[in-house]
N, C-alpha and C. Protein backbone atom coordinates (compact mmCIF):
# COMPACT_ATOMS: atom_id res chain seq x y z
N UNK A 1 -11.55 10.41 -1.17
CA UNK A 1 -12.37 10.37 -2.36
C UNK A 1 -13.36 9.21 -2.29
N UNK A 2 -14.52 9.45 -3.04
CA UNK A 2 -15.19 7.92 -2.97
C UNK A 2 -14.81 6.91 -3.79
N UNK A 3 -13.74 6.79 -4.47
CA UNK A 3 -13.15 5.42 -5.04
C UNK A 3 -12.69 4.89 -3.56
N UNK A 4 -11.67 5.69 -2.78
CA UNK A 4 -10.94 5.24 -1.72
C UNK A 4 -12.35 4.72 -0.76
N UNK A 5 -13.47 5.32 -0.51
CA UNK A 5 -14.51 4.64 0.13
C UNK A 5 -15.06 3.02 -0.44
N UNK A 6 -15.12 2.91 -1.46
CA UNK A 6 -15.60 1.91 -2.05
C UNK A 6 -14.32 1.02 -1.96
N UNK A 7 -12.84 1.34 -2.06
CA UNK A 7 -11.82 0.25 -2.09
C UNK A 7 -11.80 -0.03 -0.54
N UNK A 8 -12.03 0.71 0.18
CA UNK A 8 -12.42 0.82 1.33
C UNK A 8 -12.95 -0.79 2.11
N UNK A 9 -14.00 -0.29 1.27
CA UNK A 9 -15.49 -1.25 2.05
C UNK A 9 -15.13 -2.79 1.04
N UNK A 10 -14.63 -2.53 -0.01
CA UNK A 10 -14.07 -3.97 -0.65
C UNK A 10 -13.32 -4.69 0.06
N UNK A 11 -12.55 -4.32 0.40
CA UNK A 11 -11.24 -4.46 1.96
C UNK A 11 -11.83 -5.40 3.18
N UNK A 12 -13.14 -4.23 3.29
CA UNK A 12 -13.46 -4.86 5.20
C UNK A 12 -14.59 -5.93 4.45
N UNK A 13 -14.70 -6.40 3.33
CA UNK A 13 -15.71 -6.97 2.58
C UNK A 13 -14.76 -8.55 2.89
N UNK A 14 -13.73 -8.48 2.46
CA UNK A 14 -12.94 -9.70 2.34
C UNK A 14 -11.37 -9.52 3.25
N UNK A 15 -11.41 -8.88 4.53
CA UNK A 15 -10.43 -8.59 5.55
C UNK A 15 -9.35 -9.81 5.49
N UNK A 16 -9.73 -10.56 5.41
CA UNK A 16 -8.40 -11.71 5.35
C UNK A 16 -7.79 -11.96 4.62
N UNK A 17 -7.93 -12.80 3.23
CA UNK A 17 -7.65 -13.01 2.47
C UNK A 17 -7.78 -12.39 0.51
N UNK A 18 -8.46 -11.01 1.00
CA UNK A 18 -8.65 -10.09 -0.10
C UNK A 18 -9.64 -10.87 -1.17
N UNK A 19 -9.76 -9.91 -2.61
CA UNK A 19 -10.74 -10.73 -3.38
C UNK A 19 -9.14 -11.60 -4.62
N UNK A 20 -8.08 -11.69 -4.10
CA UNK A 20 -6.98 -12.26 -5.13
C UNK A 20 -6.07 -11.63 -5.57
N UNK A 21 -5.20 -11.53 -6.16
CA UNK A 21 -4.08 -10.43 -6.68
C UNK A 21 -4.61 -9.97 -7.83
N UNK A 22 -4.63 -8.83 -8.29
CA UNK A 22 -4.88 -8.46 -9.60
C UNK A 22 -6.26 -8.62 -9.98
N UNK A 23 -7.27 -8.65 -9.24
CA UNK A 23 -8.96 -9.08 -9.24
C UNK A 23 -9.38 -7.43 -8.71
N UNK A 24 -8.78 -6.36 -8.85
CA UNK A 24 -9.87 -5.20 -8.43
C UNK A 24 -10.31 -4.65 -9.19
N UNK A 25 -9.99 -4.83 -10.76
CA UNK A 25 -10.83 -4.11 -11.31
C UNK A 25 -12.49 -5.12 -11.61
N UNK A 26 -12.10 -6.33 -11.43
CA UNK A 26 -13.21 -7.31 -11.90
C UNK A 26 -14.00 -7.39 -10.78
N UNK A 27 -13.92 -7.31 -9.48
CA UNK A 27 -14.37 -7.28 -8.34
C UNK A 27 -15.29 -6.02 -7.21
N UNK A 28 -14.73 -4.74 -7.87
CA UNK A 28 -14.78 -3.69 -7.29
C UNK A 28 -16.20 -3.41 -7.58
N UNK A 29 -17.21 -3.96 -8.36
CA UNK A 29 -18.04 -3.18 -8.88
C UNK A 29 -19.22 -3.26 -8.24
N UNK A 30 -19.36 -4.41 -7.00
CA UNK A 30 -20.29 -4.20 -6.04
C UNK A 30 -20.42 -3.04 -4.93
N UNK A 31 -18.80 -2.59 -4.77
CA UNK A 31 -18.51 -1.90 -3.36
C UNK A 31 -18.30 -0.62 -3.70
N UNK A 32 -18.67 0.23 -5.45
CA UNK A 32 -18.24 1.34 -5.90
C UNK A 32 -19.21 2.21 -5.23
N UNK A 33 -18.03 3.37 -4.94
CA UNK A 33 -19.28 4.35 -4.63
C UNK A 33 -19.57 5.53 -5.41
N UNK A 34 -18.89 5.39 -6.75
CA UNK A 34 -18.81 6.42 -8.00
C UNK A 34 -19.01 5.46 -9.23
N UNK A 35 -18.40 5.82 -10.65
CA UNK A 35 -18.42 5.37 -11.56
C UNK A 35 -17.48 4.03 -11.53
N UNK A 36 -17.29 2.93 -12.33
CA UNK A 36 -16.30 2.56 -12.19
C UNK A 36 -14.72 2.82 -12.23
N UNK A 37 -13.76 2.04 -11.43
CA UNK A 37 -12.54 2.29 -11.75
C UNK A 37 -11.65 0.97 -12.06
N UNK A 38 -10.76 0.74 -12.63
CA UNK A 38 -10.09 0.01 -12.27
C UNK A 38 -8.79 -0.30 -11.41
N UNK A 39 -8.65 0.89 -10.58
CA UNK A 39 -7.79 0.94 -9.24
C UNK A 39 -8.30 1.80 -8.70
N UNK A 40 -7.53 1.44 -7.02
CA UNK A 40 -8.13 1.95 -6.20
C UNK A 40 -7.23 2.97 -6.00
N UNK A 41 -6.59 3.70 -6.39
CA UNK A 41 -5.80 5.01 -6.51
C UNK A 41 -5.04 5.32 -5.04
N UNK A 42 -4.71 3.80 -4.26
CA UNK A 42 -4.28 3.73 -3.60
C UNK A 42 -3.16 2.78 -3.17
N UNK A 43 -1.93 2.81 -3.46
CA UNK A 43 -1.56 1.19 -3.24
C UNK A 43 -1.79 0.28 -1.64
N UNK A 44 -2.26 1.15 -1.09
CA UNK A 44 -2.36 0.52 0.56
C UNK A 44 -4.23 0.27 0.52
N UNK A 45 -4.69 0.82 0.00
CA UNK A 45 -6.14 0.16 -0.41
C UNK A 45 -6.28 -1.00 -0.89
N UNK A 46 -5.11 -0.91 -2.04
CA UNK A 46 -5.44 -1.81 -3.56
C UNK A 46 -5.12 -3.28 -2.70
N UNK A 47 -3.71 -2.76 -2.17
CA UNK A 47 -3.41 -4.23 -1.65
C UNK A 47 -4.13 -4.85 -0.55
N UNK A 48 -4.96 -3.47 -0.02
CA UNK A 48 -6.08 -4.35 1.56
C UNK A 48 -7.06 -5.04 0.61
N UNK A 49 -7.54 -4.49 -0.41
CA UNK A 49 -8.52 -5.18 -0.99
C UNK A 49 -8.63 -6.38 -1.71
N UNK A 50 -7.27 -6.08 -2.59
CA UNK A 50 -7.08 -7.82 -3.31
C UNK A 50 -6.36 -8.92 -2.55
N UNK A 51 -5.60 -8.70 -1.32
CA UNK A 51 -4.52 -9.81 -0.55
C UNK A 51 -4.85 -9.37 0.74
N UNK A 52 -5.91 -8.41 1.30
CA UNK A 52 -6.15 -8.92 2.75
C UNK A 52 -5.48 -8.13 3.45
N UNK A 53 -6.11 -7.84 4.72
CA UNK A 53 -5.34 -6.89 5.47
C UNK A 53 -4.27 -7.45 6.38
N UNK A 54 -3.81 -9.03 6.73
CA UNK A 54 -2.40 -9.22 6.68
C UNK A 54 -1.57 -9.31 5.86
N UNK A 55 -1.96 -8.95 4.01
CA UNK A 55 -0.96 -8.91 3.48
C UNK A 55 -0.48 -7.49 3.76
N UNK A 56 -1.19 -6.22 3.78
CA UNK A 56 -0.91 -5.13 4.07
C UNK A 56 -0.06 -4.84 5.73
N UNK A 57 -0.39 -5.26 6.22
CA UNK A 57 0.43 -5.52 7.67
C UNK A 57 1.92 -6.19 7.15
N UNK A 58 2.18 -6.70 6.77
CA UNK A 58 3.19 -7.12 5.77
C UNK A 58 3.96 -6.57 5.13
N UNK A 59 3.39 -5.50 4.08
CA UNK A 59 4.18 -4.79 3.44
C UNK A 59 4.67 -3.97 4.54
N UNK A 60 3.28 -2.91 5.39
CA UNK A 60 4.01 -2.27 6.08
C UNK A 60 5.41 -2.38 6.68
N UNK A 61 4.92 -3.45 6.97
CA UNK A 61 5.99 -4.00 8.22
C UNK A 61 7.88 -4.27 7.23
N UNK A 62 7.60 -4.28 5.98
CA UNK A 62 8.98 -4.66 5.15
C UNK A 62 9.15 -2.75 5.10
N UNK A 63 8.19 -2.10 4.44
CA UNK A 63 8.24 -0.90 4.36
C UNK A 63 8.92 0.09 5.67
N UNK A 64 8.96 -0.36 6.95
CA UNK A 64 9.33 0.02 8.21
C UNK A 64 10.34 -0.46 8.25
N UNK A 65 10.88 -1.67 8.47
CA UNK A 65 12.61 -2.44 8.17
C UNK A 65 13.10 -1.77 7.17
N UNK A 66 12.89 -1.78 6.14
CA UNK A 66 14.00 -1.57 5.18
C UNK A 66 14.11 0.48 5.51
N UNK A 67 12.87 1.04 6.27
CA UNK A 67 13.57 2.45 6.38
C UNK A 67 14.34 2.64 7.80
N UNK A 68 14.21 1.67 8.52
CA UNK A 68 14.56 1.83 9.65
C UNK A 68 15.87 1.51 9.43
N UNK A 69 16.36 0.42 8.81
CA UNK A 69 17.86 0.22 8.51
C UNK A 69 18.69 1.42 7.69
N UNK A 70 18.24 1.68 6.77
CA UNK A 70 18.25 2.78 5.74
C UNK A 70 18.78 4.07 6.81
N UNK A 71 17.68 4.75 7.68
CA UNK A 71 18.39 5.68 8.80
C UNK A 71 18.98 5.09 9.79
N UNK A 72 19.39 3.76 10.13
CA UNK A 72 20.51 3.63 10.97
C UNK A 72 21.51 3.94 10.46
N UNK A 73 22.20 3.23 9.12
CA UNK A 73 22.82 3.27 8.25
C UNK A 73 23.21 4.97 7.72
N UNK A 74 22.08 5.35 7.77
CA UNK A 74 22.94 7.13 7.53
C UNK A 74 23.43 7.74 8.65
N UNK A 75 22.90 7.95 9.87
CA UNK A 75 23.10 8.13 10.93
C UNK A 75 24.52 7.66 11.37
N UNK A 76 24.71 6.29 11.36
CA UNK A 76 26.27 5.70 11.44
C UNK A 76 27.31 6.35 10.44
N UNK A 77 27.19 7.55 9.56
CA UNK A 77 27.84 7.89 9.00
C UNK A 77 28.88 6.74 7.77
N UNK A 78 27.39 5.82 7.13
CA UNK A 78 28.25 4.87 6.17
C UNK A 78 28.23 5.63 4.65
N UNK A 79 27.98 6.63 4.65
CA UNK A 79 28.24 7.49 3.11
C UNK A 79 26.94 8.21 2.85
N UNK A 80 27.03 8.22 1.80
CA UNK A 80 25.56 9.48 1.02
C UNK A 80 24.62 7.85 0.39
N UNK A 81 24.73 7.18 0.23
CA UNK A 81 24.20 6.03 -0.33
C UNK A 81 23.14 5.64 0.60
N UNK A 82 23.53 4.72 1.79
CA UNK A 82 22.16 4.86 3.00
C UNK A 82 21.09 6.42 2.85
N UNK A 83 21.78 7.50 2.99
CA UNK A 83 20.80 8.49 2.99
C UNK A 83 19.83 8.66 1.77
N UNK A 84 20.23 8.25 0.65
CA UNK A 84 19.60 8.20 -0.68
C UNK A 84 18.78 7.56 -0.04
N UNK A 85 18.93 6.07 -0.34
CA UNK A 85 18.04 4.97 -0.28
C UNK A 85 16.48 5.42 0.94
N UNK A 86 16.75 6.00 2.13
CA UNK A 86 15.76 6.72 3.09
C UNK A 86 15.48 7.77 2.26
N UNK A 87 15.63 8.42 1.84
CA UNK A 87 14.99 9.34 1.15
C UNK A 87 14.32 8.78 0.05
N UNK A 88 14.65 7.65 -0.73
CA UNK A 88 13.74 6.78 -1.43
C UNK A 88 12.95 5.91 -0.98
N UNK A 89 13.00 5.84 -0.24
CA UNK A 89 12.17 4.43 0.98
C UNK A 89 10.92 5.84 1.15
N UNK A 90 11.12 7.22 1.68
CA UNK A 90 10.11 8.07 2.24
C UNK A 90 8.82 8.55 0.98
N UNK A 91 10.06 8.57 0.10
CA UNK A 91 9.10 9.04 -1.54
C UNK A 91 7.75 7.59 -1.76
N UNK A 92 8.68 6.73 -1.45
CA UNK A 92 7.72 5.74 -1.53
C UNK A 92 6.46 5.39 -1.20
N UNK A 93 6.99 5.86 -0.02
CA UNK A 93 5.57 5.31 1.12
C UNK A 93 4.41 6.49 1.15
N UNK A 94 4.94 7.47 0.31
CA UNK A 94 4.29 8.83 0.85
C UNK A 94 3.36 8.45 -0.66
N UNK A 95 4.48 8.31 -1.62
CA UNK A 95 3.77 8.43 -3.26
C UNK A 95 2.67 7.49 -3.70
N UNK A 96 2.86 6.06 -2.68
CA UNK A 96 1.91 5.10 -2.73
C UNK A 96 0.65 5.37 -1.80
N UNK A 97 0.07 7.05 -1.67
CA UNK A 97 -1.12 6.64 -0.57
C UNK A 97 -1.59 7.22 -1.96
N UNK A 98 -1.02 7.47 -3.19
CA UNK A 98 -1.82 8.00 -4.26
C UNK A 98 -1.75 7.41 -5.17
């Protein structure tokens, strides 16, 4: 979509250190490529844009541990509980590209 273009280009605007936590709706309005918004209808945008694309390398990277343990943990046959939690770890990551 072109919000995601404009959170986009806000992102590679301030690649390191983002424009701050909680600054996209006050910030976004140079890099829009539609009407305004006040999110970027993305949480992997939102967070490249306000904290930088090593904070996003970051999350990923907690987002990958905690599922990777999650299916060891089911796999080892430790109950229905590990398998929940991966199946909530997947909803997650999938529900946050929206």
């Amino acid at each position: 979509s072109r919000t995601w273009e404009g959170a986009a280009a806000m992102a590679a605007a301030h690649p390191v250190f983002g424009t701050g936590p909680g600054t996209f709706a006050h910030r976004y309005g140079p890099h829009a490529r539609v009407a305004w918004t006040g999110q970027a209808h993305s949480t992997y945008l939102q967070t490249a844009a306000e904290q930088g694309f090593p904070a996003l390398l970051a999350v990923a990277a907690a987002w990958a541990a905690a599922l990777f343990c999650a299916l060891r943990a089911a796999r080892g046959g430790e109950g229905i509980l590990p398998a929940a939690v991966a199946g909530a770890l997947l909803v997650g990551v999938s529900r946050a590209f929206l």
